[in-house]
C-alpha atoms as a PDB file:
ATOM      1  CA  UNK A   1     123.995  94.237 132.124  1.00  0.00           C
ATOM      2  CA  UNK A   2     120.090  94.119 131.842  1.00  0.00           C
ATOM      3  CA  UNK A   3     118.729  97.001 129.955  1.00  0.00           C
ATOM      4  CA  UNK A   4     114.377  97.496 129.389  1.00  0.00           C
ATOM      5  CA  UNK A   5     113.278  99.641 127.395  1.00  0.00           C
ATOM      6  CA  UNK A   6     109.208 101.368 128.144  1.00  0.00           C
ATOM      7  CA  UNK A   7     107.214 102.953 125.692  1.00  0.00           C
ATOM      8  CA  UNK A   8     104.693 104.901 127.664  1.00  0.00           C
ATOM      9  CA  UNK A   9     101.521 106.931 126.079  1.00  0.00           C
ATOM     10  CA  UNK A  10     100.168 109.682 127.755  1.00  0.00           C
ATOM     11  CA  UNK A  11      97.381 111.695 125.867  1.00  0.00           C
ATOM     12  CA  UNK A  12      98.108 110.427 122.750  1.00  0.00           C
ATOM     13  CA  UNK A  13     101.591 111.331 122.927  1.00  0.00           C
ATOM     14  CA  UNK A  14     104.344 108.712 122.549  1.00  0.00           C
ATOM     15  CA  UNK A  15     107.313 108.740 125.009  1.00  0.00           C
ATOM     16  CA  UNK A  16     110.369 105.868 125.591  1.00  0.00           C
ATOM     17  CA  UNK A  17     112.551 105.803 128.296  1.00  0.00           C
ATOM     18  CA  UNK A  18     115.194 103.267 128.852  1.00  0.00           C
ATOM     19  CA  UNK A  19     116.074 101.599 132.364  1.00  0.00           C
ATOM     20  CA  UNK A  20     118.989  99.351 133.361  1.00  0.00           C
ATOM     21  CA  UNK A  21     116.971  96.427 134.813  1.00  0.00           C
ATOM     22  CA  UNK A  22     115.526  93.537 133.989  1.00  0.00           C
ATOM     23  CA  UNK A  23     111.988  93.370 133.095  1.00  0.00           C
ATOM     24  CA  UNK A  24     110.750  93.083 136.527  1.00  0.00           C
ATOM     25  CA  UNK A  25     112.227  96.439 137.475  1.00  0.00           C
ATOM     26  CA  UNK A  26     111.439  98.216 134.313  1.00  0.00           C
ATOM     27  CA  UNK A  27     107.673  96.969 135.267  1.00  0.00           C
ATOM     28  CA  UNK A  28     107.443  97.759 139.003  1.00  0.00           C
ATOM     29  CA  UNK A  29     109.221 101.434 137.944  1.00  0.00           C
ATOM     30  CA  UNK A  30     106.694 101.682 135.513  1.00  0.00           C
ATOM     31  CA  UNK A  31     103.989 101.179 137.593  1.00  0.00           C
ATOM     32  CA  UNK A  32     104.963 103.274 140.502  1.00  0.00           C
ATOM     33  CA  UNK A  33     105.883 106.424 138.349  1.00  0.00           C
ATOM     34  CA  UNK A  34     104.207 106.736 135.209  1.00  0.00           C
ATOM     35  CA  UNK A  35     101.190 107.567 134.023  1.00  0.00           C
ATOM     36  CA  UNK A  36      99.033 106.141 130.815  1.00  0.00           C
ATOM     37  CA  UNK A  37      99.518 103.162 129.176  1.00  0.00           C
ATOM     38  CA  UNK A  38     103.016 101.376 129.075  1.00  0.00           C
ATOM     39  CA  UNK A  39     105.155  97.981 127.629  1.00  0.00           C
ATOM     40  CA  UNK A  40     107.942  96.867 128.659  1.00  0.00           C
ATOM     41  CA  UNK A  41     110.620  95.419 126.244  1.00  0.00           C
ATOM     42  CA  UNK A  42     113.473  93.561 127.963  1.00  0.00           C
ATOM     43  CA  UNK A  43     116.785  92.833 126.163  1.00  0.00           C
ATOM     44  CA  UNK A  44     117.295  89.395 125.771  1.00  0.00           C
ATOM     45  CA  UNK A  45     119.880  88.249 122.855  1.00  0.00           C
ATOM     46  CA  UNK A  46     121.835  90.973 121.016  1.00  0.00           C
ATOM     47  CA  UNK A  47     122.246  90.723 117.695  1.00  0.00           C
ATOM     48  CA  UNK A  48     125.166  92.025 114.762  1.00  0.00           C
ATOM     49  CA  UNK A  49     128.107  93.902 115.501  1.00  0.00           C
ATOM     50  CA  UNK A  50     128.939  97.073 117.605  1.00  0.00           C
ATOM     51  CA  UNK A  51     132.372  97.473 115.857  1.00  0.00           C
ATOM     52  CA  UNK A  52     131.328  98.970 112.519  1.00  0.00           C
ATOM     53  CA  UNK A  53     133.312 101.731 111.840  1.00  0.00           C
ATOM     54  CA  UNK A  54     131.212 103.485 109.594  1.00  0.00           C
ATOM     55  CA  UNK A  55     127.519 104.444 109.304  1.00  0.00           C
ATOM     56  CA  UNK A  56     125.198 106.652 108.036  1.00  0.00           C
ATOM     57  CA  UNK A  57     123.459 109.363 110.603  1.00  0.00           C
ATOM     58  CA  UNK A  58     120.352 110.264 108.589  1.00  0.00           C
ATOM     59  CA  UNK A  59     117.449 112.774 110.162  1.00  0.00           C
ATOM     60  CA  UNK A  60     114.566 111.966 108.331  1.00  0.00           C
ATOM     61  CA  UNK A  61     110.789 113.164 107.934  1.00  0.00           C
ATOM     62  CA  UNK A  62     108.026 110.781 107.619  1.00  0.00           C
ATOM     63  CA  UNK A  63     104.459 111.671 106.663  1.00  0.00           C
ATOM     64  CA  UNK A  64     101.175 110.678 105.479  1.00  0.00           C
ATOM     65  CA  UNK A  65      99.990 113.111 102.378  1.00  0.00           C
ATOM     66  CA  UNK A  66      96.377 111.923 103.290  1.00  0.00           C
ATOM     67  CA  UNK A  67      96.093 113.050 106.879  1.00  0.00           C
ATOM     68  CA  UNK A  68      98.909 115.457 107.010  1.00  0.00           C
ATOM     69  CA  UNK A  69     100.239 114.183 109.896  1.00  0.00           C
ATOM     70  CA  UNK A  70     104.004 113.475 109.827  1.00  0.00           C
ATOM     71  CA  UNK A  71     106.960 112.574 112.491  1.00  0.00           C
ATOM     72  CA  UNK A  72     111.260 112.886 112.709  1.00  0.00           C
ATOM     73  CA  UNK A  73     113.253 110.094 113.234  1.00  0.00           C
ATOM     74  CA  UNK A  74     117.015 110.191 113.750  1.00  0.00           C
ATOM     75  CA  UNK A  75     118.378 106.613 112.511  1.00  0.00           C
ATOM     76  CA  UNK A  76     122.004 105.140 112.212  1.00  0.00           C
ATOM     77  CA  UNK A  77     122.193 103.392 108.729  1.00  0.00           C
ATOM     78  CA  UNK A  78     124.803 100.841 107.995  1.00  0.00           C
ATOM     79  CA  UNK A  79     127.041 102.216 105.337  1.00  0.00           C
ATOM     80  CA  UNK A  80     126.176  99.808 102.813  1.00  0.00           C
ATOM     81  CA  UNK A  81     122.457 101.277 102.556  1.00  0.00           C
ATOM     82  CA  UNK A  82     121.190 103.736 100.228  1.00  0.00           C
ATOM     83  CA  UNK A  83     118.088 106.544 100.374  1.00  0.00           C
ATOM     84  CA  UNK A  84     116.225 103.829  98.491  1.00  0.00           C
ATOM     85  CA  UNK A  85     116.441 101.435 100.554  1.00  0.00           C
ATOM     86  CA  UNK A  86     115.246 103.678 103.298  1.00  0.00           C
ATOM     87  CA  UNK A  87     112.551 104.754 101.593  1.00  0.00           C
ATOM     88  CA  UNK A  88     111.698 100.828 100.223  1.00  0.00           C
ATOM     89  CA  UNK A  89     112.000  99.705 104.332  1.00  0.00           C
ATOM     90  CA  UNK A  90     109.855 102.763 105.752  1.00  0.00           C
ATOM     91  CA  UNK A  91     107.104 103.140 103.215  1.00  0.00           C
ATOM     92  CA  UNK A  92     103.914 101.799 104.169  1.00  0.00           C
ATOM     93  CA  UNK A  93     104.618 100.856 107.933  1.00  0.00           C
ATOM     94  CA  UNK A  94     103.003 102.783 110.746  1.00  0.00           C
ATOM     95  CA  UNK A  95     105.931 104.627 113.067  1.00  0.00           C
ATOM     96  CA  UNK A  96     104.817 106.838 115.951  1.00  0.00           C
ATOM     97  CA  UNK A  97     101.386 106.519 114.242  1.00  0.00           C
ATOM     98  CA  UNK A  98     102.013 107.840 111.013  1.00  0.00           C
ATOM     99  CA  UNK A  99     101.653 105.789 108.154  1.00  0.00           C
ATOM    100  CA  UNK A 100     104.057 106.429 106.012  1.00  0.00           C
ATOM    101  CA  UNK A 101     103.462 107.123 102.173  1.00  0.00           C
ATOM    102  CA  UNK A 102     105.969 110.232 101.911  1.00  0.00           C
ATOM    103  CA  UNK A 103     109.716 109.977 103.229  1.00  0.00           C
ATOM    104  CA  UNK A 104     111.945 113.272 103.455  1.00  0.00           C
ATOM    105  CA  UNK A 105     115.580 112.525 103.974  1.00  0.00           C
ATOM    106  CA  UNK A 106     116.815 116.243 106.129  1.00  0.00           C
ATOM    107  CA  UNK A 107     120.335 115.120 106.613  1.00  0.00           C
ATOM    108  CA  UNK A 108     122.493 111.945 105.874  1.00  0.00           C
ATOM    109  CA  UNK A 109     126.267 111.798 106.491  1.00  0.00           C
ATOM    110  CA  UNK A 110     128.489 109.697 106.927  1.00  0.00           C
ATOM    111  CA  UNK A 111     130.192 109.258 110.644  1.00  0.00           C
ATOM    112  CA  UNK A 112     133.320 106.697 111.615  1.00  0.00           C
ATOM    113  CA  UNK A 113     133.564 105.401 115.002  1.00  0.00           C
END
C-alpha cells in the first residue's frame, strides 16, 4: 500500500500528517488543504524487520542550554541500544529546530510485541 508522509509549517510551528497515497496524492491533498509550507516524503523501499519482539519505548527531552529552547520526542529503540547511544546519535543534530546539546531521557521501558 502507498503511504506519504507531509511535514507542513505553519507559523513556525512544525506539524506531520501521514496519508495513504502515493506522492501525487499526498501533493494534490496538500495543496488543496493546507496552509504554509509543506514536503512530501513518499515511501519507496522499506527497510529492517517489523517482527522484533522487543524494544525500547523511551520519551525523551531534547534541548539547547544556549537558547533554552527544547522539544519531546517519543522513539522506539531496538533493544540492543543503550541511553548512550541515544545520547551519542541525538547530540549535535537539529530536530524540530532544536539543536541538541542536552538530552533528558523521561521514560524508557522495555515493551514485547
Amino acid at each position: 500500500m502507498a503511504k506519504s508522509l507531509i511535514l507542513n509549517r505553519v507559523n513556525g510551528t512544525n506539524y506531520q500528517v501521514t496519508v495513504p497515497t502515493d506522492a501525487t496524492g499526498a501533493e494534490t491533498f496538500a495543496a488543496d488543504f493546507l496552509e504554509g509550507e509543506y514536503a512530501v516524503y513518499a515511501l519507496g523501499t522499506t527497510q529492517g524487520t517489523d517482527t522484533e519482539t522487543e524494544a525500547w519505548d523511551v520519551q525523551v527531552m531534547i534541548k539547547n542550554s544556549t537558547s533554552g529552547v527544547k522539544a519531546y520526542l517519543s522513539l522506539l529503540l531496538k533493544s540492543n541500544k543503550t541511553e548512550e547511544d541515544l545520547f551519542t546519535a541525538l547530540k549535535g543534530k537539529t530536530i524540530n529546530d532544536v539543536l541538541v546539546d542536552e538530552c533528558f531521557i523521561l521514560s524508557m521501558k522495555t515493551v514485547t510485541f
